[in-house]
PDB file of N, CA and C in Angstrom:
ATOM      1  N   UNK A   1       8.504  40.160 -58.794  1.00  0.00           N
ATOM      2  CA  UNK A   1       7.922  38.902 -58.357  1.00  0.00           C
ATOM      3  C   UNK A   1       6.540  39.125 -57.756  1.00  0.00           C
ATOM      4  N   UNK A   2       6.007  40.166 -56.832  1.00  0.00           N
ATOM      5  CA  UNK A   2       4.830  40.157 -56.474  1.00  0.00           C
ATOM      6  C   UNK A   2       4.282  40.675 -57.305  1.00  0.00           C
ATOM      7  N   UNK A   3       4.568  41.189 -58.097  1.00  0.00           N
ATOM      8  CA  UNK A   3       3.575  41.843 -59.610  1.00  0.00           C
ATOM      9  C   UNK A   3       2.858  40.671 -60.213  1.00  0.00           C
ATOM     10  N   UNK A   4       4.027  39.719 -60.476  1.00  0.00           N
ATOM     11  CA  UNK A   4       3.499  38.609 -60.986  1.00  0.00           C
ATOM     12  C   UNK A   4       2.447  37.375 -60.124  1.00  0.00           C
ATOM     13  N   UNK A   5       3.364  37.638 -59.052  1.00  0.00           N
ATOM     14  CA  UNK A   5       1.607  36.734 -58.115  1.00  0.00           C
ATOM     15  C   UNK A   5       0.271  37.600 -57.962  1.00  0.00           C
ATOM     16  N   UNK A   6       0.746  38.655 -58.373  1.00  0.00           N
ATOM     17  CA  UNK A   6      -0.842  39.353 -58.058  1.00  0.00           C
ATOM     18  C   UNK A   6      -1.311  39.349 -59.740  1.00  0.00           C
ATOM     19  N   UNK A   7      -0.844  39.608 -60.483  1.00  0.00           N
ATOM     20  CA  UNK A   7      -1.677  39.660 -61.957  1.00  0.00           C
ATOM     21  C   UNK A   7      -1.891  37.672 -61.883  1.00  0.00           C
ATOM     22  N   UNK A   8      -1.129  36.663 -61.211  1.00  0.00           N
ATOM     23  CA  UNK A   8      -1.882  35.578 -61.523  1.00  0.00           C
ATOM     24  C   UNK A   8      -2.884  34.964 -60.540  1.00  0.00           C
ATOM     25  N   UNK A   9      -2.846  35.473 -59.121  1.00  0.00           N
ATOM     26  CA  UNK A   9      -4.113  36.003 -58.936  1.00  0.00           C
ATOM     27  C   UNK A   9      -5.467  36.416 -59.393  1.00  0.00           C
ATOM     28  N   UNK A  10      -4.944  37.195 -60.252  1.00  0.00           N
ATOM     29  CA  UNK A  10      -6.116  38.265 -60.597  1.00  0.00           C
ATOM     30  C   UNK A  10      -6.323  37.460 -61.727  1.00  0.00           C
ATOM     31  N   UNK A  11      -6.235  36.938 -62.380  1.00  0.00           N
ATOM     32  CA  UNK A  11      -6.877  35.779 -63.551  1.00  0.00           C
ATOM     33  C   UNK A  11      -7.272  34.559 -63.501  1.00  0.00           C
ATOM     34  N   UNK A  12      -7.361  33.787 -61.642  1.00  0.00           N
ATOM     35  CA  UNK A  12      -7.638  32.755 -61.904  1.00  0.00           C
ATOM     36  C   UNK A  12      -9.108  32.403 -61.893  1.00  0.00           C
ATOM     37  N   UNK A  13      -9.696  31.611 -62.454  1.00  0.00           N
ATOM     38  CA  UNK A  13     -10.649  31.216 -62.234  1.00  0.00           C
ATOM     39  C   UNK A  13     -11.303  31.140 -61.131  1.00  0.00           C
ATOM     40  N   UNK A  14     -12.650  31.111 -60.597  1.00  0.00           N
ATOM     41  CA  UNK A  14     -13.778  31.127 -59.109  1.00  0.00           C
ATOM     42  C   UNK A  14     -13.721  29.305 -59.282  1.00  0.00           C
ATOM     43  N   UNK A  15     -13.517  28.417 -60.262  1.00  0.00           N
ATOM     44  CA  UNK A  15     -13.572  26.792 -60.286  1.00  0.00           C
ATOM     45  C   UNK A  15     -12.549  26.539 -59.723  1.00  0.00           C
ATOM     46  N   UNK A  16     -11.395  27.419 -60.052  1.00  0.00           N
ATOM     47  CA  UNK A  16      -9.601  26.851 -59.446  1.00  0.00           C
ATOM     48  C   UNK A  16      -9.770  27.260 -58.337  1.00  0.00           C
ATOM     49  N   UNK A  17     -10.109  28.227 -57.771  1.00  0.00           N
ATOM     50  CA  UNK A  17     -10.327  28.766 -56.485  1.00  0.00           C
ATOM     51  C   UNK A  17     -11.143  27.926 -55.355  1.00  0.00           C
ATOM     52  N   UNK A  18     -12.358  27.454 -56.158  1.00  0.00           N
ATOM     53  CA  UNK A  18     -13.521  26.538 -55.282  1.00  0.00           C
ATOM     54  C   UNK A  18     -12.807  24.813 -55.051  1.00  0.00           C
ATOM     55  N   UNK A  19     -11.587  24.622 -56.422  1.00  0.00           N
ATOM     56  CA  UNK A  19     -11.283  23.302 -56.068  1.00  0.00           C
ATOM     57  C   UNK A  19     -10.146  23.234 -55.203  1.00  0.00           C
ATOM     58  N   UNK A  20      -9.119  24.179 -55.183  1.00  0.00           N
ATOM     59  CA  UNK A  20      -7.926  24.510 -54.667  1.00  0.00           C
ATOM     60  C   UNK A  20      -8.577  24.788 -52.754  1.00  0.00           C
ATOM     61  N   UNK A  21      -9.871  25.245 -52.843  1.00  0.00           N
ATOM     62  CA  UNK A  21     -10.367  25.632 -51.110  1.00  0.00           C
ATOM     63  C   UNK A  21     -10.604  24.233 -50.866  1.00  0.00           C
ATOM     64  N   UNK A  22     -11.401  23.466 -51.924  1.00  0.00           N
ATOM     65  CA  UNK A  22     -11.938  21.721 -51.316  1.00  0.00           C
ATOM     66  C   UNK A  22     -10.429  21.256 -51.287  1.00  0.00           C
ATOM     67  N   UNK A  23      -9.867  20.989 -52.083  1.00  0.00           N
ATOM     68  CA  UNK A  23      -8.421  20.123 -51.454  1.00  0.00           C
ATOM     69  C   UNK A  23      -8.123  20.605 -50.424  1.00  0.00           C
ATOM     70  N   UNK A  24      -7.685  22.517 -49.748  1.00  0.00           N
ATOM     71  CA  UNK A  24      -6.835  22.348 -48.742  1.00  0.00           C
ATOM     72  C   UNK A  24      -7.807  22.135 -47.491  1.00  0.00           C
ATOM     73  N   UNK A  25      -9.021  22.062 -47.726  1.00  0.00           N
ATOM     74  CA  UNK A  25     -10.070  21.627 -46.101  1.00  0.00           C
ATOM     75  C   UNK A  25      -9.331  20.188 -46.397  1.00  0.00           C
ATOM     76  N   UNK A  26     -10.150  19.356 -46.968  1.00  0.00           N
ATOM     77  CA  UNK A  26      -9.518  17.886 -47.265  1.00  0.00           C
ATOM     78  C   UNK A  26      -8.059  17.882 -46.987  1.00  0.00           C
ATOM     79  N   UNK A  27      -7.338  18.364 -47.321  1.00  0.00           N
ATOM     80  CA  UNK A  27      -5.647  17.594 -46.596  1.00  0.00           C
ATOM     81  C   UNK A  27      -5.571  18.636 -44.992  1.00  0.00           C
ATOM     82  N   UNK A  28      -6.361  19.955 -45.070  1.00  0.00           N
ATOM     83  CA  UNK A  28      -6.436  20.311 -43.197  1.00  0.00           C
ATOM     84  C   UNK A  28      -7.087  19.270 -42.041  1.00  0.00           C
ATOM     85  N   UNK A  29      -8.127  18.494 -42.596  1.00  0.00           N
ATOM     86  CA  UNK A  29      -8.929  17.526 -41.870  1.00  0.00           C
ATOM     87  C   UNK A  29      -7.519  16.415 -41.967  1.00  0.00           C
ATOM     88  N   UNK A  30      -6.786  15.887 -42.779  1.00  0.00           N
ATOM     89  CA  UNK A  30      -6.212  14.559 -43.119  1.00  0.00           C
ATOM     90  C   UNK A  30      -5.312  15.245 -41.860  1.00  0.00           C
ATOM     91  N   UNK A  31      -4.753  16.014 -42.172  1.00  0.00           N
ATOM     92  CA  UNK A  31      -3.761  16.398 -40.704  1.00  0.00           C
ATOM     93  C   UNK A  31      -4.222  16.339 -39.298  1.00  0.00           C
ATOM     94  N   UNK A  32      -5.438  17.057 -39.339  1.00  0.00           N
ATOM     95  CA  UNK A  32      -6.028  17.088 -38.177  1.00  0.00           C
ATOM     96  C   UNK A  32      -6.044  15.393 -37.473  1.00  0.00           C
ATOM     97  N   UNK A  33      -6.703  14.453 -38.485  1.00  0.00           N
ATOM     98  CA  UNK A  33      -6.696  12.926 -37.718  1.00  0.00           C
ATOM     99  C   UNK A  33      -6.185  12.835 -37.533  1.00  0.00           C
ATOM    100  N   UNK A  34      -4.850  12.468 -38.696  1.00  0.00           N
ATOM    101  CA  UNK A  34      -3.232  12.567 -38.174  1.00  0.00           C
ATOM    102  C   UNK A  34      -2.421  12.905 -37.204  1.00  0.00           C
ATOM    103  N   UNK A  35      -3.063  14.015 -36.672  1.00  0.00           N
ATOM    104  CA  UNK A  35      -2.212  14.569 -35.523  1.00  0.00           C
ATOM    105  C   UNK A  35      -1.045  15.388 -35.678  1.00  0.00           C
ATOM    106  N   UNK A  36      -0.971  15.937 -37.070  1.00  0.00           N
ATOM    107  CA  UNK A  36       0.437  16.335 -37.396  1.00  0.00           C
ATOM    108  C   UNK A  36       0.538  17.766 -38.238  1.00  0.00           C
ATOM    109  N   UNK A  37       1.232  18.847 -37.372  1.00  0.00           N
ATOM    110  CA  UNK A  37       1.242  19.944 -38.377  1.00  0.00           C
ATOM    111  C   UNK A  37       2.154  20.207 -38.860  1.00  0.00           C
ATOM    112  N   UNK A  38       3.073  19.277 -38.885  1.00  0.00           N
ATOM    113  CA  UNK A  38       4.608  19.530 -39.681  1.00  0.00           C
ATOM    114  C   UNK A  38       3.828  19.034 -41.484  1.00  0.00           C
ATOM    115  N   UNK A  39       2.475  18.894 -41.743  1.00  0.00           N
ATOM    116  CA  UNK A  39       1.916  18.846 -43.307  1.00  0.00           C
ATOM    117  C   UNK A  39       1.887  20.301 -43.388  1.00  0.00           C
ATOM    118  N   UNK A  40       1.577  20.941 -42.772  1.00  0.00           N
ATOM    119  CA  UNK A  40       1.337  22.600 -42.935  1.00  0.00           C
ATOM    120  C   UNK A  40       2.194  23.380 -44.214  1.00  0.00           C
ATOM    121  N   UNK A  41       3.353  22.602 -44.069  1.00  0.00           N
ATOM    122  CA  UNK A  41       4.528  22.986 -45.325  1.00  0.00           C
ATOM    123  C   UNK A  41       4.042  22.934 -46.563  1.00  0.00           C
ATOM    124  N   UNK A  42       3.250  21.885 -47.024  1.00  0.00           N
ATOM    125  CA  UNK A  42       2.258  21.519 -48.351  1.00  0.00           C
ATOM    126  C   UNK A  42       1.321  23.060 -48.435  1.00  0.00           C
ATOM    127  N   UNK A  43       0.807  23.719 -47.886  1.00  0.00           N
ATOM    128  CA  UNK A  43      -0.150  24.400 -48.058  1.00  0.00           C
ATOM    129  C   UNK A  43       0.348  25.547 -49.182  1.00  0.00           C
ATOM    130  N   UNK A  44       1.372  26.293 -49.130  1.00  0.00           N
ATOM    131  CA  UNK A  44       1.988  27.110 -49.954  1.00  0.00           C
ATOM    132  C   UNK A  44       1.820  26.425 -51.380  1.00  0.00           C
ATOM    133  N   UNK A  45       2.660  25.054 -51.222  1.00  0.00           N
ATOM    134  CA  UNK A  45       2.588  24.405 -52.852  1.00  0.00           C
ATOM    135  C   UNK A  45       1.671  23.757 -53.146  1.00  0.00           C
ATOM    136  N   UNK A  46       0.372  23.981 -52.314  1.00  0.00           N
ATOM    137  CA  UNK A  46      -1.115  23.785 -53.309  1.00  0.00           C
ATOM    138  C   UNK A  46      -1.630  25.022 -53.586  1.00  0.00           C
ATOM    139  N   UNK A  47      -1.267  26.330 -52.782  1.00  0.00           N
ATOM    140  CA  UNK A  47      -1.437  27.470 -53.282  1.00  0.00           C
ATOM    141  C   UNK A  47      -1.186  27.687 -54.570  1.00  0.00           C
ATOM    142  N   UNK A  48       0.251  27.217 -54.796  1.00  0.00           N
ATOM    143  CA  UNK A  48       1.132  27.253 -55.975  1.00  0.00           C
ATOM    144  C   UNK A  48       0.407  26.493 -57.373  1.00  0.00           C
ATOM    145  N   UNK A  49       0.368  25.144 -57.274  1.00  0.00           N
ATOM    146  CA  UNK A  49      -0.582  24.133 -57.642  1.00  0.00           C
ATOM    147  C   UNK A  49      -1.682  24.922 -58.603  1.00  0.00           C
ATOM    148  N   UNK A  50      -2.280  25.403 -57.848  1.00  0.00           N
ATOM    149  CA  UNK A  50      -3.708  25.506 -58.371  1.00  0.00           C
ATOM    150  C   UNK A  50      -3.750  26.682 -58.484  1.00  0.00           C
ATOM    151  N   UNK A  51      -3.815  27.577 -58.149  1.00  0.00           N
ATOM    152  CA  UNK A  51      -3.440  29.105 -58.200  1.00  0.00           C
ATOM    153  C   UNK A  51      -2.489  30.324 -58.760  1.00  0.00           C
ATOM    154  N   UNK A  52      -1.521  30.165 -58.123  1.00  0.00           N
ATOM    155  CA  UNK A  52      -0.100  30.926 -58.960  1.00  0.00           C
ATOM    156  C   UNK A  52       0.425  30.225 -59.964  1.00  0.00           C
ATOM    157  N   UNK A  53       0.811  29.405 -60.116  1.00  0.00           N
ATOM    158  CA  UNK A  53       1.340  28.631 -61.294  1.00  0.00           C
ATOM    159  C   UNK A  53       2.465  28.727 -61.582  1.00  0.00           C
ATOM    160  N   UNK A  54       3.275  29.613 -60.544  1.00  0.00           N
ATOM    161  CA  UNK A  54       4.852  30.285 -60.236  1.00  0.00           C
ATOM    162  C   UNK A  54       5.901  28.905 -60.980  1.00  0.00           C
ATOM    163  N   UNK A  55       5.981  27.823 -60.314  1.00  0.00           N
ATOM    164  CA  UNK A  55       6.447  26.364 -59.934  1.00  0.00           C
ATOM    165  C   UNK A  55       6.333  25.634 -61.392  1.00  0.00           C
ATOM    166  N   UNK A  56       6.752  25.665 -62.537  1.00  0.00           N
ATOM    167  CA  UNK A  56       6.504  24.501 -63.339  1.00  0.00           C
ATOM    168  C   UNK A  56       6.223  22.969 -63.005  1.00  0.00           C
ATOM    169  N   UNK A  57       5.378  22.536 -62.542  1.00  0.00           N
ATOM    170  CA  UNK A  57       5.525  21.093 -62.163  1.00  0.00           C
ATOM    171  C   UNK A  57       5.882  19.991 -63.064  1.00  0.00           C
ATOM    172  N   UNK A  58       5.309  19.999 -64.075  1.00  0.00           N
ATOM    173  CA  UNK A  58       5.403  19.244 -65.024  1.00  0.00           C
ATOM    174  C   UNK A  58       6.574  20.078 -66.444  1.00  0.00           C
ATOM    175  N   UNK A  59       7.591  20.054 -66.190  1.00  0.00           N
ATOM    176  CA  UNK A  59       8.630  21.275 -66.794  1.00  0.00           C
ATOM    177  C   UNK A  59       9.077  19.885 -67.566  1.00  0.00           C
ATOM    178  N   UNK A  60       9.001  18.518 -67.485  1.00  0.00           N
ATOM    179  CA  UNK A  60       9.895  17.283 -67.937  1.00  0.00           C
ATOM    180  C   UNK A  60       8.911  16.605 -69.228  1.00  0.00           C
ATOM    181  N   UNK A  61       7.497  17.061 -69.028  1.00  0.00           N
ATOM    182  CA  UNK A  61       6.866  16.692 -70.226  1.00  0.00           C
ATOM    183  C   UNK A  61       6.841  17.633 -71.301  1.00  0.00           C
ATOM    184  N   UNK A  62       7.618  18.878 -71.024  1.00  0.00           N
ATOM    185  CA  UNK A  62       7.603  19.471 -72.493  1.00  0.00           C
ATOM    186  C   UNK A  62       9.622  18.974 -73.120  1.00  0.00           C
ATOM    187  N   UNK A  63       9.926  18.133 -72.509  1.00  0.00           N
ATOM    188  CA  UNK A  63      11.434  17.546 -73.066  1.00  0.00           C
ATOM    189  C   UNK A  63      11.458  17.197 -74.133  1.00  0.00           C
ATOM    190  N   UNK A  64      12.652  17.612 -75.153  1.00  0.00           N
ATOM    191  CA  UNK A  64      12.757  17.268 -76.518  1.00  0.00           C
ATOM    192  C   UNK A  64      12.756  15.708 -76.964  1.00  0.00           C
ATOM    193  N   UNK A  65      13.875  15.618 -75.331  1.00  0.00           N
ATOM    194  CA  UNK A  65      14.799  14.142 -75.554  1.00  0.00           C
ATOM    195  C   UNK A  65      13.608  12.868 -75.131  1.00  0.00           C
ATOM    196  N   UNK A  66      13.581  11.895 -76.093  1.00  0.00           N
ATOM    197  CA  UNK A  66      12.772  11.103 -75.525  1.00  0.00           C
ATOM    198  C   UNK A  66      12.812  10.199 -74.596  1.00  0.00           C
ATOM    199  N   UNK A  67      14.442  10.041 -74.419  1.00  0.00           N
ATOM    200  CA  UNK A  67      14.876   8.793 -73.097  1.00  0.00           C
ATOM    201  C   UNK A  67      14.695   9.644 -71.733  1.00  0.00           C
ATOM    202  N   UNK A  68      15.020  10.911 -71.725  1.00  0.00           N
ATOM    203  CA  UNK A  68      14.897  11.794 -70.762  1.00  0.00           C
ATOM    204  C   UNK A  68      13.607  12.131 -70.118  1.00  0.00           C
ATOM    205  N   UNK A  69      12.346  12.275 -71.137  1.00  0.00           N
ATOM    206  CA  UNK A  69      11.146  12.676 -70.984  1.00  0.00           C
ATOM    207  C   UNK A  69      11.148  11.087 -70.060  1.00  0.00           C
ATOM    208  N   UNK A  70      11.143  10.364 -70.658  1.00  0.00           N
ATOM    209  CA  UNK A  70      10.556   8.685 -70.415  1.00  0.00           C
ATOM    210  C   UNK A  70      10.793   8.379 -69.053  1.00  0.00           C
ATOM    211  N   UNK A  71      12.405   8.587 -68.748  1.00  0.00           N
ATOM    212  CA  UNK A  71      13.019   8.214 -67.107  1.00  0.00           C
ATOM    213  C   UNK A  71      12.254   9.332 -66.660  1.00  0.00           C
ATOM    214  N   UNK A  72      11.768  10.588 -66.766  1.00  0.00           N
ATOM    215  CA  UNK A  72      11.005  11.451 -65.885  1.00  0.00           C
ATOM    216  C   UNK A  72       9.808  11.014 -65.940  1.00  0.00           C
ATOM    217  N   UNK A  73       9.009  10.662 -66.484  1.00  0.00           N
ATOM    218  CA  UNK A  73       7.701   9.537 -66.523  1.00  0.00           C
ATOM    219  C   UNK A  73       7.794   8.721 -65.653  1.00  0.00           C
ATOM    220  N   UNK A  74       8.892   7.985 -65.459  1.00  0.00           N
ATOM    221  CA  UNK A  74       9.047   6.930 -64.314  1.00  0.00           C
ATOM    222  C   UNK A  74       9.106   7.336 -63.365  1.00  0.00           C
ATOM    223  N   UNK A  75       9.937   8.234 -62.770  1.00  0.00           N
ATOM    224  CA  UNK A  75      10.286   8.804 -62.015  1.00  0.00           C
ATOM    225  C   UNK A  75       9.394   9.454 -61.237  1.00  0.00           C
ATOM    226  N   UNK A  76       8.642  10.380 -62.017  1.00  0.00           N
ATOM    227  CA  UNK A  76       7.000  11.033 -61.156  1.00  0.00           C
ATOM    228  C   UNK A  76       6.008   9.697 -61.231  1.00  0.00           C
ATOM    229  N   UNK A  77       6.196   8.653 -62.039  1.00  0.00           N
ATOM    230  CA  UNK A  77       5.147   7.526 -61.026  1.00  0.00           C
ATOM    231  C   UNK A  77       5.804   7.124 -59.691  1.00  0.00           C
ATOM    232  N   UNK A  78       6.822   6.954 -59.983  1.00  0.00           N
ATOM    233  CA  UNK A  78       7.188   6.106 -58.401  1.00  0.00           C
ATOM    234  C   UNK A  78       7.502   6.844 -57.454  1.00  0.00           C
ATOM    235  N   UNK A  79       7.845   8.410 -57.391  1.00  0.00           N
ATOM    236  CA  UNK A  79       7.186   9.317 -56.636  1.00  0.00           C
ATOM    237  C   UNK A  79       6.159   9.468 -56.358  1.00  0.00           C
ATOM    238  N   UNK A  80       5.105   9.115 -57.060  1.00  0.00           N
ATOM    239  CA  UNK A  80       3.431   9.425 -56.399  1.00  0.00           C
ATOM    240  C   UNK A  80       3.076   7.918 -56.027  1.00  0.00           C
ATOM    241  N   UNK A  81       3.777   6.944 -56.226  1.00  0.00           N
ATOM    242  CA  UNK A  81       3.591   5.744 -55.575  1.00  0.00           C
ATOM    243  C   UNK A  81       4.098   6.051 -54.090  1.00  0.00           C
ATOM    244  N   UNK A  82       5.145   6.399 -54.340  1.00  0.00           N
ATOM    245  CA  UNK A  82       5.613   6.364 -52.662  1.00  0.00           C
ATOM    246  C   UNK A  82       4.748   7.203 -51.485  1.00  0.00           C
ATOM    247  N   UNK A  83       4.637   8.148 -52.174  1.00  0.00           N
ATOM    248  CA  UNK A  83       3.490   9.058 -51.458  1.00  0.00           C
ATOM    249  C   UNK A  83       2.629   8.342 -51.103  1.00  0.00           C
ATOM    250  N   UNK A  84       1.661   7.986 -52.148  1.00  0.00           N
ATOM    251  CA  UNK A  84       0.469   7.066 -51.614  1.00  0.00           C
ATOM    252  C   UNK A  84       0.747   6.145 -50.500  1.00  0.00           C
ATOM    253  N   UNK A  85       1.974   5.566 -50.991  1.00  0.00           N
ATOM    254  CA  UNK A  85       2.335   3.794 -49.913  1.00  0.00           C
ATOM    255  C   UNK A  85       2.186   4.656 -48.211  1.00  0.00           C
ATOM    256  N   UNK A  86       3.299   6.113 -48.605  1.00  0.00           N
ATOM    257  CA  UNK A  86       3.238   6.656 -46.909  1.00  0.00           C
ATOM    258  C   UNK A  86       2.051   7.039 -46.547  1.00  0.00           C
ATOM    259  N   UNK A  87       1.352   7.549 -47.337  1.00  0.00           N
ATOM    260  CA  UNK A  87      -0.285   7.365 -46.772  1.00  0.00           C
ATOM    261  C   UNK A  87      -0.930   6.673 -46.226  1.00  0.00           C
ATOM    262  N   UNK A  88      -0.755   5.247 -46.733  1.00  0.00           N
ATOM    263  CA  UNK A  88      -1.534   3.947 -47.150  1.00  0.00           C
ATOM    264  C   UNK A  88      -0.709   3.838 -45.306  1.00  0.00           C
ATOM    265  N   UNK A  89       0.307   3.936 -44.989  1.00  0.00           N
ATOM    266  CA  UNK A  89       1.146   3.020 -43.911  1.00  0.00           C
ATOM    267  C   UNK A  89       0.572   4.169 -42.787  1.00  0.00           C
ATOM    268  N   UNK A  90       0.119   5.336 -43.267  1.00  0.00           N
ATOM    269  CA  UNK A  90      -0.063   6.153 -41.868  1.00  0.00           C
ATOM    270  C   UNK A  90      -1.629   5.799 -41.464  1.00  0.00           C
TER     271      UNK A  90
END
């Protein structure tokens, strides 16, 4: 396992690196207003995100089945809706 975070390391791009540093200042400042370091947990899985690539995120858009792919389509919108809304309410 650390073989593999270090060889994907060692191939990522200086762009994934420069955008992956601007998001985590940007969500360190969003905490900071916030007042809250229980976000701190996110930081690993934007590491992950943008960097290691360990995590399949999107593992439901390579699905054979098309009713299956479809309810997972729905499913990650109204997950990133909800996110936003708890944003939107904080």
């Amino acid at each position: 396992m650390g073989n593999r975070i270090s060889k994907a390391i060692g191939s990522t791009t200086p762009k994934e690196w420069i955008k992956m540093s601007i998001i985590t200042i940007i969500y360190l400042l969003f905490l900071v207003w916030i007042k809250s370091l229980l976000g701190l947990i996110v930081v690993p899985f934007l590491f992950d995100l943008f960097i290691t690539k360990i995590i399949k995120w999107n593992w439901w858009k390579e699905l054979k089945d098309g009713f299956l792919k479809s309810v997972m389509s729905w499913i990650d919108a109204i997950v990133f809706a909800l996110v936003a809304v708890y944003f939107v309410n904080i």
